[in-house]
Protein backbone atom coordinates (compact mmCIF):
# COMPACT_ATOMS: atom_id res chain seq x y z
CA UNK A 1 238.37 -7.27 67.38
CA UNK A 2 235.84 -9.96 68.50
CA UNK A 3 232.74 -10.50 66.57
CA UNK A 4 230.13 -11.33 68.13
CA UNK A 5 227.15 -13.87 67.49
CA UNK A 6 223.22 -11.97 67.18
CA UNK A 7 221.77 -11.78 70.82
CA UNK A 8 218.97 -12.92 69.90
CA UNK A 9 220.29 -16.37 68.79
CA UNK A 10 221.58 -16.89 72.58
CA UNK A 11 218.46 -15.65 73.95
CA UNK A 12 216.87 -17.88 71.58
CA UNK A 13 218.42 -20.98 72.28
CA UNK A 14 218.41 -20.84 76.33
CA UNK A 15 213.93 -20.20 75.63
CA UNK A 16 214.07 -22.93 73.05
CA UNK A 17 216.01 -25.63 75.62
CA UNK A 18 213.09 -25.65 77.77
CA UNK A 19 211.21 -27.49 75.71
CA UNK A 20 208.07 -24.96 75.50
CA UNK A 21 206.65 -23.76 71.93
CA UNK A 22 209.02 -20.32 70.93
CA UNK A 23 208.05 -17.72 69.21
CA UNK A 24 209.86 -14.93 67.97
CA UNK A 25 207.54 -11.66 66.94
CA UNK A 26 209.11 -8.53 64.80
CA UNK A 27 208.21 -6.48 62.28
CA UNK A 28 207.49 -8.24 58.69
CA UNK A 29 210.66 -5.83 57.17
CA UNK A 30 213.17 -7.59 60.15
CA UNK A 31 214.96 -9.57 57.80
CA UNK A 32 217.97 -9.62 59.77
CA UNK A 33 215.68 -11.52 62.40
CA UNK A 34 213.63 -13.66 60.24
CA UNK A 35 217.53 -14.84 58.62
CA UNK A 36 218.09 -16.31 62.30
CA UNK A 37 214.92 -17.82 63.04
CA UNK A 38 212.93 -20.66 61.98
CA UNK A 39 210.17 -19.75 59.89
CA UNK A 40 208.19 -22.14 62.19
CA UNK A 41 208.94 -19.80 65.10
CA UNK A 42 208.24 -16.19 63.64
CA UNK A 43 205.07 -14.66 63.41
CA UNK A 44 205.76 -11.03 62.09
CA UNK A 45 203.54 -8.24 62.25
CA UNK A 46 203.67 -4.87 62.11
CA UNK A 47 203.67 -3.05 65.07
CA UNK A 48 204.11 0.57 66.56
CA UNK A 49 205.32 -1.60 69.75
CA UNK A 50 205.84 -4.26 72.43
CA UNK A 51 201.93 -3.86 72.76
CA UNK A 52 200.91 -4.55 69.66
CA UNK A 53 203.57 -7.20 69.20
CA UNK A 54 201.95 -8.72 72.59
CA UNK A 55 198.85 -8.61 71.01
CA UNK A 56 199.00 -9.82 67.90
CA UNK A 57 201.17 -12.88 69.16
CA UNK A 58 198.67 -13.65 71.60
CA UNK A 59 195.69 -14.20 69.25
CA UNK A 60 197.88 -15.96 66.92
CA UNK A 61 198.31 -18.52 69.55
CA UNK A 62 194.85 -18.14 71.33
CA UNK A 63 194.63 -22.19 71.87
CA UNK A 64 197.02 -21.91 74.35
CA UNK A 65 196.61 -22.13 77.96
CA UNK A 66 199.10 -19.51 78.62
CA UNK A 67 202.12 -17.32 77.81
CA UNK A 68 205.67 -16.28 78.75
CA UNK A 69 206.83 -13.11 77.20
CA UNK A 70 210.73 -12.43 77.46
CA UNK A 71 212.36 -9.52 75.13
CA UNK A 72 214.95 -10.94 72.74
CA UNK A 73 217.33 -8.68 73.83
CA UNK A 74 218.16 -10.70 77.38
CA UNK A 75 220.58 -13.20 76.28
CA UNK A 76 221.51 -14.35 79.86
CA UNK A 77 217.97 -15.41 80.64
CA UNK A 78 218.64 -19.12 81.61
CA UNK A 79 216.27 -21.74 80.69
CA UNK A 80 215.71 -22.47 84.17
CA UNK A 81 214.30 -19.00 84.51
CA UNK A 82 211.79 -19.67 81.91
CA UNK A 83 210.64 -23.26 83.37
CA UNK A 84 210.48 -21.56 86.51
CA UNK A 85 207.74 -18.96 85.64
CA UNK A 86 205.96 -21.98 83.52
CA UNK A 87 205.86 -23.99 86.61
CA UNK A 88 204.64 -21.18 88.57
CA UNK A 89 202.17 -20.27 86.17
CA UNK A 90 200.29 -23.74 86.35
CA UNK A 91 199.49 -22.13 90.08
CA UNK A 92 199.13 -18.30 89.44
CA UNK A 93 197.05 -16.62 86.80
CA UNK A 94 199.72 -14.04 86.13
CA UNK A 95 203.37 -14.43 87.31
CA UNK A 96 206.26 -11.70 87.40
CA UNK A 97 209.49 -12.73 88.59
CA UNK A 98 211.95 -10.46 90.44
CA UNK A 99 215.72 -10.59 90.87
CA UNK A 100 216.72 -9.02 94.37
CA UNK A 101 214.27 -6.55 94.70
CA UNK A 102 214.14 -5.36 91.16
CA UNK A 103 211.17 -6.75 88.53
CA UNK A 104 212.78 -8.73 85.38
CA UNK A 105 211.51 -10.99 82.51
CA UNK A 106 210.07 -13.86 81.60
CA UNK A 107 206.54 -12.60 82.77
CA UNK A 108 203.89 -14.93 82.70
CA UNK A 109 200.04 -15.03 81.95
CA UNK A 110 197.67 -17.66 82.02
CA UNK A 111 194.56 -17.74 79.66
CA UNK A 112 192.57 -15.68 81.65
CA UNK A 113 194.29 -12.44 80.86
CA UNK A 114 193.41 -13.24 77.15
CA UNK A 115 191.43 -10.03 76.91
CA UNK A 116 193.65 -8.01 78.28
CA UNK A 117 196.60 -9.26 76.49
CA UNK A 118 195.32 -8.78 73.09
CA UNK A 119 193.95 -5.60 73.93
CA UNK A 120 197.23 -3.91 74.76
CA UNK A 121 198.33 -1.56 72.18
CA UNK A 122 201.57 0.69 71.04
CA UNK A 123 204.43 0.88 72.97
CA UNK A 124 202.97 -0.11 76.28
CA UNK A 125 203.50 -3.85 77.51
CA UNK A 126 201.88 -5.73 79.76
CA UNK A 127 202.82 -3.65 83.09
CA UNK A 128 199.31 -2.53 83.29
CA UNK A 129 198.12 -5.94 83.75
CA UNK A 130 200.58 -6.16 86.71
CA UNK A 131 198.91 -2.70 88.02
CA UNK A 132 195.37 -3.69 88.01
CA UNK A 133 196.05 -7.22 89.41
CA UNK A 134 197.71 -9.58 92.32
CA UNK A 135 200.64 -11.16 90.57
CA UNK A 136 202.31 -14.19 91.90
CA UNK A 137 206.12 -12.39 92.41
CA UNK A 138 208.29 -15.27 91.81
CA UNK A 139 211.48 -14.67 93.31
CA UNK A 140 214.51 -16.12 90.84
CA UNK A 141 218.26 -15.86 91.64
CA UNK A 142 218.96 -15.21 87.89
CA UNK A 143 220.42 -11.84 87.32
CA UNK A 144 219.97 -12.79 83.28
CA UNK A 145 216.32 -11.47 84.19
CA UNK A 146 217.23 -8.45 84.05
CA UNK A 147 220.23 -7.59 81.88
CA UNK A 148 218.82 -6.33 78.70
CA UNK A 149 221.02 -4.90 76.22
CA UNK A 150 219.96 -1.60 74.57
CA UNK A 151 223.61 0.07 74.25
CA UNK A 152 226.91 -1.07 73.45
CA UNK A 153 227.89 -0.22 76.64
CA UNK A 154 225.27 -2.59 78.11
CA UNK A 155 227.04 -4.97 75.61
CA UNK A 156 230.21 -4.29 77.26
CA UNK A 157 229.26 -5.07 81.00
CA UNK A 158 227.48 -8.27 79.41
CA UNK A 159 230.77 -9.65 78.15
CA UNK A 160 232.57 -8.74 81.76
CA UNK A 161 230.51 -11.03 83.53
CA UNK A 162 229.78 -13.93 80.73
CA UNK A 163 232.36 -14.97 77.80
CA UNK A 164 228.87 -16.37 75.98
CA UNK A 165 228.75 -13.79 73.37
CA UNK A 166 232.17 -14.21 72.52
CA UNK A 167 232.72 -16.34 69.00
């Protein structure tokens, strides 16, 4: 049988070659997690979801002029994707990309949407930013946008189509 390396240290690595600051946010019991990532990188908190977990990582890095949010679950994300939305984001207060008709990650926010970002709360993510504004759509040919993997068989069809979690 094949053993395979922790997605999140792929989807780590391909958001860490682009050169921007990386931060990884879980809960402060993760330990699994916090084993794989520089302390540097990890800001823990705890969380009753991707809302809160916005939030809270967010005002930890308030200084900054804006944010890309990815879920560490996407291990096909390229880095290309991510410099893409940054690039975009130097133009567009809030950019989504999307992958042949269908929305994907990263997502990106500049730091106007402060307020709203830190204000999100339990399970809900940013989508309702998305609702209540204009976003820049930024149209990537990167199907890693979208493959998330939440089952094994979502593992499965990720090792059909890329031998990268193979070790």
């Amino acid at each position: 049988m094949l053993r395979y390396a922790p997605l999140l240290s792929h989807t780590l690595s391909q958001a860490i070659a682009t050169g921007l600051d990386t931060y990884v946010i879980c809960q402060p019991d993760a330990y699994a997690i916090h084993a794989l990532v520089d302390p540097a990188r990890l800001i823990t908190v705890s969380s009753a979801g991707v809302g809160d977990s916005i939030a809270h990582a967010v005002r930890s890095t308030a200084h900054y002029d804006g944010w890309l949010i990815a879920l560490g679950d996407m291990p096909l994300l390229t880095t290309e994707s991510y410099r893409a939305v940054a690039e975009q984001l130097k133009h567009s207060p809030i950019v989504r990309t999307r992958v042949e008709g269908v929305f994907g990650h990263p997502v990106g926010f500049q730091q106007c949407c402060y307020e709203p970002l830190i204000a999100l709360q339990g399970d809900t993510g940013a989508r309702s930013l998305f609702d209540n504004s204009s976003p820049h759509i930024l149209e990537l040919d990167d199907p890693g946008c979208l493959w998330d993997v939440d089952s094994v068989e979502d593992l499965r069809a990720i090792e059909r189509i890329s031998p990268i979690l193979k070790r």
